[in-house]
C-alpha atoms as a PDB file:
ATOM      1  CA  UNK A   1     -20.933  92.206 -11.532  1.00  0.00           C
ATOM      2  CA  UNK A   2     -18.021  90.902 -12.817  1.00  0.00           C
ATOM      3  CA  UNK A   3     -17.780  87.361 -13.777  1.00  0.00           C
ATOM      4  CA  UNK A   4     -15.921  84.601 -11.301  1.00  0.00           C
ATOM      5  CA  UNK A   5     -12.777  83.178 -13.174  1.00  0.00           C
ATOM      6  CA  UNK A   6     -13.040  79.110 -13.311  1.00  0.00           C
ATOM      7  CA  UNK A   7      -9.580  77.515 -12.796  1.00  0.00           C
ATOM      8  CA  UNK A   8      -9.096  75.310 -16.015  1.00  0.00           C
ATOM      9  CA  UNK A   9      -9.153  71.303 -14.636  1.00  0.00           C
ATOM     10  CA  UNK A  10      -5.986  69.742 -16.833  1.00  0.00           C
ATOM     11  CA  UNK A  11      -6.370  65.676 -18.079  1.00  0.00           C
ATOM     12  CA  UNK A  12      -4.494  64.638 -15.195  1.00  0.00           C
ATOM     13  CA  UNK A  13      -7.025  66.221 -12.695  1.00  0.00           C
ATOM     14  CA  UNK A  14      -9.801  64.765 -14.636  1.00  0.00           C
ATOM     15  CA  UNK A  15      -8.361  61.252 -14.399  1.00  0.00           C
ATOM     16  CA  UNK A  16      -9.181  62.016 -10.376  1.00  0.00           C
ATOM     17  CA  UNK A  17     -12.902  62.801 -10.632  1.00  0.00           C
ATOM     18  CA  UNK A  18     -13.829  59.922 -12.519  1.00  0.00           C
ATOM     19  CA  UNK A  19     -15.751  56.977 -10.763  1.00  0.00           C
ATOM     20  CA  UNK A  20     -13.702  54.455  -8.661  1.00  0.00           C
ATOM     21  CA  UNK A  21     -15.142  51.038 -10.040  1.00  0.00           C
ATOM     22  CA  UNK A  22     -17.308  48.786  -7.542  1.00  0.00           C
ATOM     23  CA  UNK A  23     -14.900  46.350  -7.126  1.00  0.00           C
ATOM     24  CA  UNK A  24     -12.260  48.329  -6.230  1.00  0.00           C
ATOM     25  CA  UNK A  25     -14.154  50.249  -3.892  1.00  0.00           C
ATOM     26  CA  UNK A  26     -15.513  46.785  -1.924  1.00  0.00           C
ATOM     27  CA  UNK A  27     -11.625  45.377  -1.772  1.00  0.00           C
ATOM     28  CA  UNK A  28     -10.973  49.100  -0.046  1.00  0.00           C
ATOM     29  CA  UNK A  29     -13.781  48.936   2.206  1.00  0.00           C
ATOM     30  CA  UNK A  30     -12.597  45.283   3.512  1.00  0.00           C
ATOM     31  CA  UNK A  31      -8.933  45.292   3.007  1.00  0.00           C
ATOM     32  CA  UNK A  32      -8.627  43.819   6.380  1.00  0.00           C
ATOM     33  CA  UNK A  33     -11.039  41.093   5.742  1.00  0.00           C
ATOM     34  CA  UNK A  34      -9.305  40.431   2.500  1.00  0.00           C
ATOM     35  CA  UNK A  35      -5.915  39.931   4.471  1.00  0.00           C
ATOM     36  CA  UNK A  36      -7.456  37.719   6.852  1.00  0.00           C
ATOM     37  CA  UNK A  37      -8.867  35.646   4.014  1.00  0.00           C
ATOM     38  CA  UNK A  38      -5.310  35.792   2.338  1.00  0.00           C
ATOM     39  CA  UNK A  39      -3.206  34.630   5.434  1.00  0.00           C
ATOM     40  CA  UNK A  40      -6.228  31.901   6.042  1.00  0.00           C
ATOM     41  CA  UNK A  41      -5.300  29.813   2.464  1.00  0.00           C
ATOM     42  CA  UNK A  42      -1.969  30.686   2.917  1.00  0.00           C
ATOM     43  CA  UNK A  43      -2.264  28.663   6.317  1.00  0.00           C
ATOM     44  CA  UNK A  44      -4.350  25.683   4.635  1.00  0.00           C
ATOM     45  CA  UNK A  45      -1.991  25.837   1.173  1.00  0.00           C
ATOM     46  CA  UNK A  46       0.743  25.911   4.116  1.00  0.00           C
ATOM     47  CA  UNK A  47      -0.563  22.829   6.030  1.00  0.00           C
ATOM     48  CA  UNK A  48      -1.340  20.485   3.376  1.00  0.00           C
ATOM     49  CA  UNK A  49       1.633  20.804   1.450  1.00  0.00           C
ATOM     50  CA  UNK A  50       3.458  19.890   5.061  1.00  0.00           C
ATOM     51  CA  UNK A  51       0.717  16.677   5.109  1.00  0.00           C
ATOM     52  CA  UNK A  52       1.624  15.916   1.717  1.00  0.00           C
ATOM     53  CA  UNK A  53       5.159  15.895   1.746  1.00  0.00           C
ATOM     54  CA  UNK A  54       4.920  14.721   5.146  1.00  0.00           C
ATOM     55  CA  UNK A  55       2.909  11.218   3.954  1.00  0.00           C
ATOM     56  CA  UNK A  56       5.134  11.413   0.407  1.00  0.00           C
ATOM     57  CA  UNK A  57       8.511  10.707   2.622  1.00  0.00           C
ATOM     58  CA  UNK A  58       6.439   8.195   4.789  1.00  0.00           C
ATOM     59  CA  UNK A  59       8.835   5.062   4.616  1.00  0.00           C
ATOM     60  CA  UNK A  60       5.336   2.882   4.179  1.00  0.00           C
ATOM     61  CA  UNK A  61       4.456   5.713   1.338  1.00  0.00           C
ATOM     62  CA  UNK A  62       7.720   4.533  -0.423  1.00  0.00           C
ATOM     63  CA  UNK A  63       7.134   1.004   0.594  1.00  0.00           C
ATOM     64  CA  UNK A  64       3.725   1.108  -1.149  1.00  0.00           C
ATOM     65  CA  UNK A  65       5.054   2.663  -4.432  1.00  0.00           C
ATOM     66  CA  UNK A  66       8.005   0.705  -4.648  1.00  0.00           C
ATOM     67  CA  UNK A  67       6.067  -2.593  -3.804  1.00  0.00           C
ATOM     68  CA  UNK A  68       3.354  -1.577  -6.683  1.00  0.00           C
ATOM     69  CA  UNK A  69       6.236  -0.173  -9.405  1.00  0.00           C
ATOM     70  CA  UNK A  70       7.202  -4.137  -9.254  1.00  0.00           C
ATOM     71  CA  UNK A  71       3.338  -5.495  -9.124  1.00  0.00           C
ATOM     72  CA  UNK A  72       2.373  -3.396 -12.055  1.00  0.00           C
ATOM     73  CA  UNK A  73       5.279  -5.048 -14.171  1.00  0.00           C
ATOM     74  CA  UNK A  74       7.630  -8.003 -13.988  1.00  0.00           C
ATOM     75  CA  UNK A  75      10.272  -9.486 -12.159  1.00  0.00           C
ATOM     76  CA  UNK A  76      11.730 -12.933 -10.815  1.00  0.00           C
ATOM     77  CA  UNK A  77      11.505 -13.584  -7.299  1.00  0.00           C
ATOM     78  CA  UNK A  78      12.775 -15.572  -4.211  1.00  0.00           C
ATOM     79  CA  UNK A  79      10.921 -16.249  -1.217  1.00  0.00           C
ATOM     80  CA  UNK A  80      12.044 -18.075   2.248  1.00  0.00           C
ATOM     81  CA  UNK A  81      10.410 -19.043   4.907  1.00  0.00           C
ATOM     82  CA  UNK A  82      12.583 -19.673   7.745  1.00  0.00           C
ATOM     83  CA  UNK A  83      12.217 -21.548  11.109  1.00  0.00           C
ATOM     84  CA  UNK A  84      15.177 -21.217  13.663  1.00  0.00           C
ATOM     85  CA  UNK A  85      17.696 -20.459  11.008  1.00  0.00           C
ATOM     86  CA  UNK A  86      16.586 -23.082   8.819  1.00  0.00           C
ATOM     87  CA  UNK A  87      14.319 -23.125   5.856  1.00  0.00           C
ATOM     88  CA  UNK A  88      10.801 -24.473   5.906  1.00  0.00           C
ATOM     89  CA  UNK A  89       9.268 -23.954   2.692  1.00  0.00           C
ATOM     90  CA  UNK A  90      10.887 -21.642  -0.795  1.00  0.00           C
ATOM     91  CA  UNK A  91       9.426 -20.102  -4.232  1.00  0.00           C
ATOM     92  CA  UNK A  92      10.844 -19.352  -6.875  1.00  0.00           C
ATOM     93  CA  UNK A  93       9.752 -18.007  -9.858  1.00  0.00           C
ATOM     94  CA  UNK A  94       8.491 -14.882 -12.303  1.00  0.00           C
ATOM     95  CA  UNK A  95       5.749 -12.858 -12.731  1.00  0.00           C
ATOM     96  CA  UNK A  96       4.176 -10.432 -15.491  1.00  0.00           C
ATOM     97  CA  UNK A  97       1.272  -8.203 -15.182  1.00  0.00           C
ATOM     98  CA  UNK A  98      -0.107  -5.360 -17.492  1.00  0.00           C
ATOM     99  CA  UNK A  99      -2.442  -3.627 -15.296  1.00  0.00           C
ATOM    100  CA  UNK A 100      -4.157  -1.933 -17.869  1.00  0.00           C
ATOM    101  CA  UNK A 101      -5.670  -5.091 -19.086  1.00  0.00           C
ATOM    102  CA  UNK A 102      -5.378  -6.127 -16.247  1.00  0.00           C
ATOM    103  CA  UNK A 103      -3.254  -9.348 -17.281  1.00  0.00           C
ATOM    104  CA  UNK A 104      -1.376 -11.187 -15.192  1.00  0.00           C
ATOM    105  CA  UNK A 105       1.140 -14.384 -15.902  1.00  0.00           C
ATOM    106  CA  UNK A 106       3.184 -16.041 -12.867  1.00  0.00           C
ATOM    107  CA  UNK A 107       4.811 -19.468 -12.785  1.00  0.00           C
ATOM    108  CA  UNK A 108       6.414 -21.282  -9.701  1.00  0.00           C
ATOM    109  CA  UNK A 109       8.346 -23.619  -7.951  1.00  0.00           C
ATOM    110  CA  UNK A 110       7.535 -24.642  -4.677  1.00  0.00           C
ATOM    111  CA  UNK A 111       9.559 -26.679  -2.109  1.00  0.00           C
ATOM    112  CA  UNK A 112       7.889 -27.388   1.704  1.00  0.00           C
ATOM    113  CA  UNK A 113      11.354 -30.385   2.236  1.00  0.00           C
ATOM    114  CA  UNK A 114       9.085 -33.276   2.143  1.00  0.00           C
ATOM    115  CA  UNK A 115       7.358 -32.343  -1.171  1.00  0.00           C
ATOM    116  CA  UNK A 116       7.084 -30.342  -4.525  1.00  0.00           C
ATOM    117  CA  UNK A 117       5.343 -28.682  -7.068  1.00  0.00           C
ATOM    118  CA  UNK A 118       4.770 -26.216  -9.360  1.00  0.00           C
ATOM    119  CA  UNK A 119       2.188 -23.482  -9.460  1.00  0.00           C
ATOM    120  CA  UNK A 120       0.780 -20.953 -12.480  1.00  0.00           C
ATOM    121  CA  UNK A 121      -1.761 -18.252 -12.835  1.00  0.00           C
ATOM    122  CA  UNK A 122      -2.673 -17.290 -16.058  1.00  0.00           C
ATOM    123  CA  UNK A 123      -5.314 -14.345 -16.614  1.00  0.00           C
ATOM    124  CA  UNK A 124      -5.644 -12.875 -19.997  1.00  0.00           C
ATOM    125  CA  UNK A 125      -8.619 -11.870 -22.140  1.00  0.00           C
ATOM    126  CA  UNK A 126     -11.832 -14.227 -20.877  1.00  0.00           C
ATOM    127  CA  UNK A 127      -9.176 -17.273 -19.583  1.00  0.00           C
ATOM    128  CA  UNK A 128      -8.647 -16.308 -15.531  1.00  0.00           C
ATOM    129  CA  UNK A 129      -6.916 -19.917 -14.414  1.00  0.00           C
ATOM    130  CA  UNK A 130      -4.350 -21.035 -11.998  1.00  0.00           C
ATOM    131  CA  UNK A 131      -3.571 -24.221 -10.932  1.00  0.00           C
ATOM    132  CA  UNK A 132      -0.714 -26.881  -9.407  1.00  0.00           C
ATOM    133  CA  UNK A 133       1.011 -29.447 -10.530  1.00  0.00           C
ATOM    134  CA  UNK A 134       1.935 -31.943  -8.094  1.00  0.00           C
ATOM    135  CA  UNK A 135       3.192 -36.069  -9.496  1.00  0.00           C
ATOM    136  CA  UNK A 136       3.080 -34.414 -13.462  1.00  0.00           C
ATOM    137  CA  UNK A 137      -0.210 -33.817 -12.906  1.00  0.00           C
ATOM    138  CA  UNK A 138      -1.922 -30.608 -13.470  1.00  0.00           C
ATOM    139  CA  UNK A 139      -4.773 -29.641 -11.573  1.00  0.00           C
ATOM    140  CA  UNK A 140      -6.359 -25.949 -12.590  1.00  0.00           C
ATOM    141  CA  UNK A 141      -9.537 -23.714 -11.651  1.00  0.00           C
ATOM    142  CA  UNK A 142     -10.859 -20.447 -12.331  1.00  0.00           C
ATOM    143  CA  UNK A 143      -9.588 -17.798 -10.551  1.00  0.00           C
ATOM    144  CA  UNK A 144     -11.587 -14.667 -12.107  1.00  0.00           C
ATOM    145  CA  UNK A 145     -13.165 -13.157  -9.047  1.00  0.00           C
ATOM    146  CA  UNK A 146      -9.261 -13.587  -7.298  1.00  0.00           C
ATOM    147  CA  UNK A 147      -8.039 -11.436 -10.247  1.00  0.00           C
ATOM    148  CA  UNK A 148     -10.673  -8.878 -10.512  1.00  0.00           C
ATOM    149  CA  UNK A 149     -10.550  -8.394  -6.662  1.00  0.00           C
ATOM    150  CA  UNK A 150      -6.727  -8.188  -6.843  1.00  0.00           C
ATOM    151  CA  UNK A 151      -6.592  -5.693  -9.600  1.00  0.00           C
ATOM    152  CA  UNK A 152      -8.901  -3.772  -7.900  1.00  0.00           C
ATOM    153  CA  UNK A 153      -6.937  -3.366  -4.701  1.00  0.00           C
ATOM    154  CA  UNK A 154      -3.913  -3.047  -6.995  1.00  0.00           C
ATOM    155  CA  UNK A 155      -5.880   0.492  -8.524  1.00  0.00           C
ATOM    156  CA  UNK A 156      -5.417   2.237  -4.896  1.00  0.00           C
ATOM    157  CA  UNK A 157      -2.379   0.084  -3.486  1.00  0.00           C
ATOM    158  CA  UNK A 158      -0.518   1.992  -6.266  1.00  0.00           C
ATOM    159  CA  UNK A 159      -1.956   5.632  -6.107  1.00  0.00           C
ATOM    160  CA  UNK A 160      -0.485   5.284  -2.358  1.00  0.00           C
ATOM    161  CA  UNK A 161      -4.280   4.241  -0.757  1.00  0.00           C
ATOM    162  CA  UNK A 162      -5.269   0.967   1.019  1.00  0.00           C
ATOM    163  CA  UNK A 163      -8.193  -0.040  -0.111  1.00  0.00           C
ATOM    164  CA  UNK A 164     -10.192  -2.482   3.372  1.00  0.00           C
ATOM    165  CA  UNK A 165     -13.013  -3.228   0.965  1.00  0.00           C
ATOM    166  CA  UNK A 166     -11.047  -4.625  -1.972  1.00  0.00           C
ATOM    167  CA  UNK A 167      -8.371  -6.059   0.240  1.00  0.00           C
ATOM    168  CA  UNK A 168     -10.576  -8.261   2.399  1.00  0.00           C
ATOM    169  CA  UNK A 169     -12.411  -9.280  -1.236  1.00  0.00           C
ATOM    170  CA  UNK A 170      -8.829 -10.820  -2.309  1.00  0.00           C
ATOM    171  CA  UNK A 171      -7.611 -12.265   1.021  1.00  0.00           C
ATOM    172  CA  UNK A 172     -11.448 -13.852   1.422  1.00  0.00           C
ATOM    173  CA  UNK A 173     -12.910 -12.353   4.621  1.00  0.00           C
ATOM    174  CA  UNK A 174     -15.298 -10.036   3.659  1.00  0.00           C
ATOM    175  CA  UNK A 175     -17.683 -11.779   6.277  1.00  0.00           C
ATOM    176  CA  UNK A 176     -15.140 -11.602   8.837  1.00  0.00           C
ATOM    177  CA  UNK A 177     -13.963  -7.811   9.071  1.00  0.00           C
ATOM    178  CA  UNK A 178     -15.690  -4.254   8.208  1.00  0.00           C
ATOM    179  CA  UNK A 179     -13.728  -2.457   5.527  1.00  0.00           C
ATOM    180  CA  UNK A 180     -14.781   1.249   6.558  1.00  0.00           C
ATOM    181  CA  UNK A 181     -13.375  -0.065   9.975  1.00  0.00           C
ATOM    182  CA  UNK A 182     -10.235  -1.453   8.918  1.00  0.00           C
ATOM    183  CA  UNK A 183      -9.764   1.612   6.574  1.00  0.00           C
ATOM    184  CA  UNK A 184      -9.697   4.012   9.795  1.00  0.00           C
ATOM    185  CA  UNK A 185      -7.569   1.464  11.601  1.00  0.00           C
ATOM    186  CA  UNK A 186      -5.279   0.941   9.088  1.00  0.00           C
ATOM    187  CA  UNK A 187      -4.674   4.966   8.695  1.00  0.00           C
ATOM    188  CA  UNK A 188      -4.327   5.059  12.841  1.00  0.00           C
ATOM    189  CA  UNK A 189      -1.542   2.279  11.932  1.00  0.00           C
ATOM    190  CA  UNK A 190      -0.012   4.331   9.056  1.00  0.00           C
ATOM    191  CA  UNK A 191      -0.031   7.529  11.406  1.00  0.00           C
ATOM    192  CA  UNK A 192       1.669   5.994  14.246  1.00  0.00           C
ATOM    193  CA  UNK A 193       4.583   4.137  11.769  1.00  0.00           C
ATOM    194  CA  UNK A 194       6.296   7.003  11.189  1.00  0.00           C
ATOM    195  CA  UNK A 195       9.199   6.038  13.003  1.00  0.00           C
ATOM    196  CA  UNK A 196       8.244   8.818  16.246  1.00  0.00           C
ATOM    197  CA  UNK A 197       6.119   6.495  17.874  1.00  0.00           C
ATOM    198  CA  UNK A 198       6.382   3.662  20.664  1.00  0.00           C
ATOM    199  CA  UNK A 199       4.751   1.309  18.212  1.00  0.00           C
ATOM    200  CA  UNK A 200       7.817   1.524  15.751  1.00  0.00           C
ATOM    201  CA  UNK A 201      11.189   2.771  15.359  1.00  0.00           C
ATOM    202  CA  UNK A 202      12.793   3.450  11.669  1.00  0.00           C
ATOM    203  CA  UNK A 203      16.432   3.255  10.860  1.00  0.00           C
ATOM    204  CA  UNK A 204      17.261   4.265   6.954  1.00  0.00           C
ATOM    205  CA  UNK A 205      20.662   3.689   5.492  1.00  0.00           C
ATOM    206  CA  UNK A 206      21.678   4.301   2.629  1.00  0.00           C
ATOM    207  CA  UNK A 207      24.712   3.248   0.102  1.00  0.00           C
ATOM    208  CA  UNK A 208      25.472   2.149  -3.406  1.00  0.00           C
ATOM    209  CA  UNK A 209      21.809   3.745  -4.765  1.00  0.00           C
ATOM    210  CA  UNK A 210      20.072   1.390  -2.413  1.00  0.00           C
ATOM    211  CA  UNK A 211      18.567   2.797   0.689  1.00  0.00           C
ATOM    212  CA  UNK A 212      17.478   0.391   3.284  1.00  0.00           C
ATOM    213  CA  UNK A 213      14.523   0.794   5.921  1.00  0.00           C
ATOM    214  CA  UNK A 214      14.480  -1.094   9.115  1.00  0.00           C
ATOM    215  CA  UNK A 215      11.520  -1.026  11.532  1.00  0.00           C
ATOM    216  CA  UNK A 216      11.573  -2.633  14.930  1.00  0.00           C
ATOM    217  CA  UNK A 217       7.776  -2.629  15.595  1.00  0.00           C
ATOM    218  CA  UNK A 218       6.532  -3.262  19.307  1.00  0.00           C
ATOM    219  CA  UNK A 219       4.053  -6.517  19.255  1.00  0.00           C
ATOM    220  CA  UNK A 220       2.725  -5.210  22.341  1.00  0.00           C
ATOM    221  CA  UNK A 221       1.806  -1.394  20.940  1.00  0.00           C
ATOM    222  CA  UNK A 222       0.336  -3.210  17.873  1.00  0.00           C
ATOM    223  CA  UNK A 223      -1.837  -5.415  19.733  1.00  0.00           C
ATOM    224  CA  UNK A 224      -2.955  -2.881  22.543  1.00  0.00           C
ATOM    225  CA  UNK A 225      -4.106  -0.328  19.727  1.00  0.00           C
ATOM    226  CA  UNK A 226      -6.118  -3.649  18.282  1.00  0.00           C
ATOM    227  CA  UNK A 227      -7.634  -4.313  21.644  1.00  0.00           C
ATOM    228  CA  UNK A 228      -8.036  -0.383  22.110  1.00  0.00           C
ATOM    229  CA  UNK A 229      -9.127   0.903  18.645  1.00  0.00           C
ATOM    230  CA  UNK A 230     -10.194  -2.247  16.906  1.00  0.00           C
ATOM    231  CA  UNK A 231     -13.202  -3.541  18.353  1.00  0.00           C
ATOM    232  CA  UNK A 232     -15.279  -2.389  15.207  1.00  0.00           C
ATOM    233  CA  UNK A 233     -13.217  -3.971  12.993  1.00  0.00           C
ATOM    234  CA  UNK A 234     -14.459  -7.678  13.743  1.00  0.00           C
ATOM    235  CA  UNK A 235     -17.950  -8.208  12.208  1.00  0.00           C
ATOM    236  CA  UNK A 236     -18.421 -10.380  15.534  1.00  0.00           C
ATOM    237  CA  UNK A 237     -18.667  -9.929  19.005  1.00  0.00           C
ATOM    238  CA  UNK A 238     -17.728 -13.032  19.992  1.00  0.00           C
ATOM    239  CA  UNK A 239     -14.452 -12.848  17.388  1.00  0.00           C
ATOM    240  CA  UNK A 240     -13.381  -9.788  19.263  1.00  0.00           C
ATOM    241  CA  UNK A 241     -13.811 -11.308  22.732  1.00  0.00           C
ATOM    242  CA  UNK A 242     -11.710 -14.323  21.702  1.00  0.00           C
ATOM    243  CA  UNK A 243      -9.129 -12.159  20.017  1.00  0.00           C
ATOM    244  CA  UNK A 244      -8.782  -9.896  23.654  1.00  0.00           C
ATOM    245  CA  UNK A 245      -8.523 -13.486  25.768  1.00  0.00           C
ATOM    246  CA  UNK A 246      -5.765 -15.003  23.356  1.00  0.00           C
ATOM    247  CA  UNK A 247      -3.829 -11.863  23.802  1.00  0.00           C
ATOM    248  CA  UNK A 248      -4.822 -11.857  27.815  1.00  0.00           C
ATOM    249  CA  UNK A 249      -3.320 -15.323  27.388  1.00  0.00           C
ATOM    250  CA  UNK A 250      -0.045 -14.903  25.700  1.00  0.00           C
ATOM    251  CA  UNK A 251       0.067 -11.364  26.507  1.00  0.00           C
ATOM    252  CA  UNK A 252       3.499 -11.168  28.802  1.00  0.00           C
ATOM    253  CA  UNK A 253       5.158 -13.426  25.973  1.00  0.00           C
ATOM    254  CA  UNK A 254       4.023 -10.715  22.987  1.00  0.00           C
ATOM    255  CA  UNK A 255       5.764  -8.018  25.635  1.00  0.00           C
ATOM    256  CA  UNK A 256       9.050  -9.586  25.615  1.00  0.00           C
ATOM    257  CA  UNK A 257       8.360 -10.411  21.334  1.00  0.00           C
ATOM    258  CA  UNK A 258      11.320  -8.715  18.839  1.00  0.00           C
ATOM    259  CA  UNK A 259       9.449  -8.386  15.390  1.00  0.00           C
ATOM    260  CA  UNK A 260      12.230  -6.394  12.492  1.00  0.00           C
ATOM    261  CA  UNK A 261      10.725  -5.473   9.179  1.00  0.00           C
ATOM    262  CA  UNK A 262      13.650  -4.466   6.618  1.00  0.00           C
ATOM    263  CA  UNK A 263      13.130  -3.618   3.036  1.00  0.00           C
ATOM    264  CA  UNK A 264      15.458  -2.226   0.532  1.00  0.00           C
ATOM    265  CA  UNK A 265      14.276   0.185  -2.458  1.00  0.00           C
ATOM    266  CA  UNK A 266      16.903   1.135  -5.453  1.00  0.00           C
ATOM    267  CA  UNK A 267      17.535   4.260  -7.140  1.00  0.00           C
ATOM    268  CA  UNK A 268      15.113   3.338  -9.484  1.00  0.00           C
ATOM    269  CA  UNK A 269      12.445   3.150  -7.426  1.00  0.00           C
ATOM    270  CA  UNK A 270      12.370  -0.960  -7.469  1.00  0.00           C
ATOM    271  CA  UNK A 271      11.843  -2.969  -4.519  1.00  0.00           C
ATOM    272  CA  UNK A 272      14.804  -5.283  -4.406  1.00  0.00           C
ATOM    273  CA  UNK A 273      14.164  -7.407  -1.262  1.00  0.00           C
ATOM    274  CA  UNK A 274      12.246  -7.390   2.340  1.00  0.00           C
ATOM    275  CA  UNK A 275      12.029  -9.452   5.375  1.00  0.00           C
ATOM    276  CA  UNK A 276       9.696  -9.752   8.168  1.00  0.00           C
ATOM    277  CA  UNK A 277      11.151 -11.877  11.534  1.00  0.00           C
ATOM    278  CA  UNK A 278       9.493 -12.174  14.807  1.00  0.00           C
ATOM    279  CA  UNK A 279      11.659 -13.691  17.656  1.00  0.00           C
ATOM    280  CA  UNK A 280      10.244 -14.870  20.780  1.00  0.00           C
ATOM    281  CA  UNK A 281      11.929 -16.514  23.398  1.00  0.00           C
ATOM    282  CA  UNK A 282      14.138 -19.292  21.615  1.00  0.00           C
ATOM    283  CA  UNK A 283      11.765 -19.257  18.782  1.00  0.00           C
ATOM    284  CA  UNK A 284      12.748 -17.272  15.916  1.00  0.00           C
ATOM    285  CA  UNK A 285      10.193 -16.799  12.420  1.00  0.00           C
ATOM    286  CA  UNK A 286      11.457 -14.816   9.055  1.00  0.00           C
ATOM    287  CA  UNK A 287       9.855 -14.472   5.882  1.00  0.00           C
ATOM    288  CA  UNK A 288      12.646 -13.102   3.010  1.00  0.00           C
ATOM    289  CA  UNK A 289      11.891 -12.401  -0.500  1.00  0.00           C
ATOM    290  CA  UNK A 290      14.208 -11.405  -2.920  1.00  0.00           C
ATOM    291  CA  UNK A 291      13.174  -9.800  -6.557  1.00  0.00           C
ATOM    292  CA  UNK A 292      15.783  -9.028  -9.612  1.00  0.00           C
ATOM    293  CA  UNK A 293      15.056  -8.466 -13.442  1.00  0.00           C
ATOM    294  CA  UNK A 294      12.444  -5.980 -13.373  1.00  0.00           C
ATOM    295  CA  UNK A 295      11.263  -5.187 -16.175  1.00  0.00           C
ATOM    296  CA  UNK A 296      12.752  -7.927 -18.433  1.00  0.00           C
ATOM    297  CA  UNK A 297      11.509 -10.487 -16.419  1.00  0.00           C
ATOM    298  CA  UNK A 298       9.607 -13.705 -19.120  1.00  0.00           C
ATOM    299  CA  UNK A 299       7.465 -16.037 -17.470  1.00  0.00           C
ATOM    300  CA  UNK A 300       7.128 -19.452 -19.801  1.00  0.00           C
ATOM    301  CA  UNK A 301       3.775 -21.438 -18.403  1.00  0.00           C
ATOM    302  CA  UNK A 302       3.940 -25.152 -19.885  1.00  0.00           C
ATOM    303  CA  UNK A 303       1.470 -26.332 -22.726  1.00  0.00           C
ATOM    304  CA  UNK A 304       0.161 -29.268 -19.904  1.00  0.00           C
ATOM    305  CA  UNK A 305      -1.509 -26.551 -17.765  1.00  0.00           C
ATOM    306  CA  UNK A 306      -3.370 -25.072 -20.637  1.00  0.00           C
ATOM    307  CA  UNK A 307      -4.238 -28.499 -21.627  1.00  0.00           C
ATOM    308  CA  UNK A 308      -5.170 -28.822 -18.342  1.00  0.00           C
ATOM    309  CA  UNK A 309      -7.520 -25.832 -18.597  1.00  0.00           C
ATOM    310  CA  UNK A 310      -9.264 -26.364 -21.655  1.00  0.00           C
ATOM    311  CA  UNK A 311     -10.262 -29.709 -20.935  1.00  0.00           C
ATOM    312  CA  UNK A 312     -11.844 -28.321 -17.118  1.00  0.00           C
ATOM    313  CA  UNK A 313     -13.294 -25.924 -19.810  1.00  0.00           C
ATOM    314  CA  UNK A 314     -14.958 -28.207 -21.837  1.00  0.00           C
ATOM    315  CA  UNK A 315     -16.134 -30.134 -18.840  1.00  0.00           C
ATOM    316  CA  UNK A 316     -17.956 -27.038 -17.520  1.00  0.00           C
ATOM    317  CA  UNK A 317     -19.257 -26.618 -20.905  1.00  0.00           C
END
């Protein structure tokens, strides 16, 4: 019998019969699986970076970093309180801070009409003091816990977070407000400030590498969401039920309220000025600050208040 010829198999054939590896043969077996995984993160990658950009060009996002770029370094300032049109009380001063030590220096000049004085804060190494001086005479305490708290909030205020606990540990009312609570509130805020909502409207203009945001904020939208969605804030009952008859009380006056918050960042990221102003009836209220020298600012604390705090020092002592 005669023999069956073999067809010779060339190297290119052979590169065919060898094993497919495992992993190749699992991505063919669930290629569609695989897709749907694919378009899935592309969605999520897709939706966050909309969310982040989104709450990056959030005029309070700016306000926050713009507001911290000065807090986290130095500048001279100018703030107004006005009544009516006319001024009821003005500062005036500089502050310094180094954040990383968390050093601060500020000095003062306060002026309510009637009466003056001078304030200072002075918080580096183990010395946390601040103090008045009212008649040429100083009169000084410790302030550590104030400056711990505040650099604390400061640590989120400028990564672009607020912070409920570490804010109501500055401003003192830890025992009057839940700061889980006002966190979720203050994000519901945040959400609804966006300039698309019937709580506030945003105007930006721009010139001269300034741009300028202007809010007109509806009293009445703010105070329905506290009423609505703030119940859990206040650590009290009772707090909460006065809050909701005060507003009953005043609440057609809040309707007819005008409340304006402007503030004005340059093209190097500073915060150069803002205002707040409510207007009610014939009654008009505006706070205006004003900041300049950032950066460069010096702040010179007189050799009376450190007297002044060594010899509280020594008396503790």
């Amino acid at each position: 019998m005669a023999k069956k010829s073999i067809p010779a198999i060339n190297e290119s054939e052979l590169d065919t019969e060898k094993p497919i590896p495992r992993h190749r043969v699992w991505i063919r077996e669930h290629m569609f699986a695989v897709c749907i995984g694919a378009a899935i993160l592309l969605i999520i990658a897709i939706f966050f970076g909309i969310r982040i950009y989104k709450n990056a060009s959030h005029p309070l996002t700016k306000f926050m970093a713009a507001s911290a770029k000065n807090f986290n370094s130095s500048f001279t300032f100018e703030a107004e309180a006005i009544q009516n049109g006319k001024p009821v009380m003005k500062y005036t001063g500089a502050y310094k801070a180094d954040a990383s030590k968390q050093n601060v220096k500020a000095i003062y000049e306060a002026d309510y009409g009637s009466y003056t004085y001078t304030g200072a804060v002075f918080a580096e190494g183990d010395t946390h003091v601040s103090g008045s001086c009212y008649d040429k005479q100083w009169h000084v305490h410790d302030c550590t816990d104030r400056v711990l708290n505040f650099f604390d909030f400061n640590t989120d205020f400028k990564a672009g977070r607020f912070d409920g606990a570490s804010f109501l540990r500055f401003t003192d009312m830890t025992s009057s407000y839940s700061a889980d609570e006002l966190n979720n509130f203050m994000n519901v805020v945040k959400s609804r400030m966006d300039g698309g909502s019937p709580l506030a409207k945003v105007d930006v203009t721009t010139g001269n590498g300034y741009k300028t945001y202007q809010y007109d904020i509806s009293l009445k939208e703010f105070f329905d969401l506290v009423r609505e969605k703030g119940a859990s804030i206040f650590f009290s009952a009772i707090d909460y039920d006065a809050f909701c008859a005060l507003y009953a009380a005043n609440e057609e006056t809040v309707e007819k309220a005008e409340c304006r918050f402007v503030f004005t960042i340059d093209s190097a990221g500073w915060l150069t000025d803002m205002q707040l102003s409510v207007k009610t009836g014939d009654e008009e209220f505006a706070v205006e600050c004003q900041f300049s020298d950032f950066g460069s600012a010096e702040v010179e604390i007189p050799e009376a208040f450190f007297d002044a705090a060594d010899a509280q020092l020594d008396n503790e002592n």
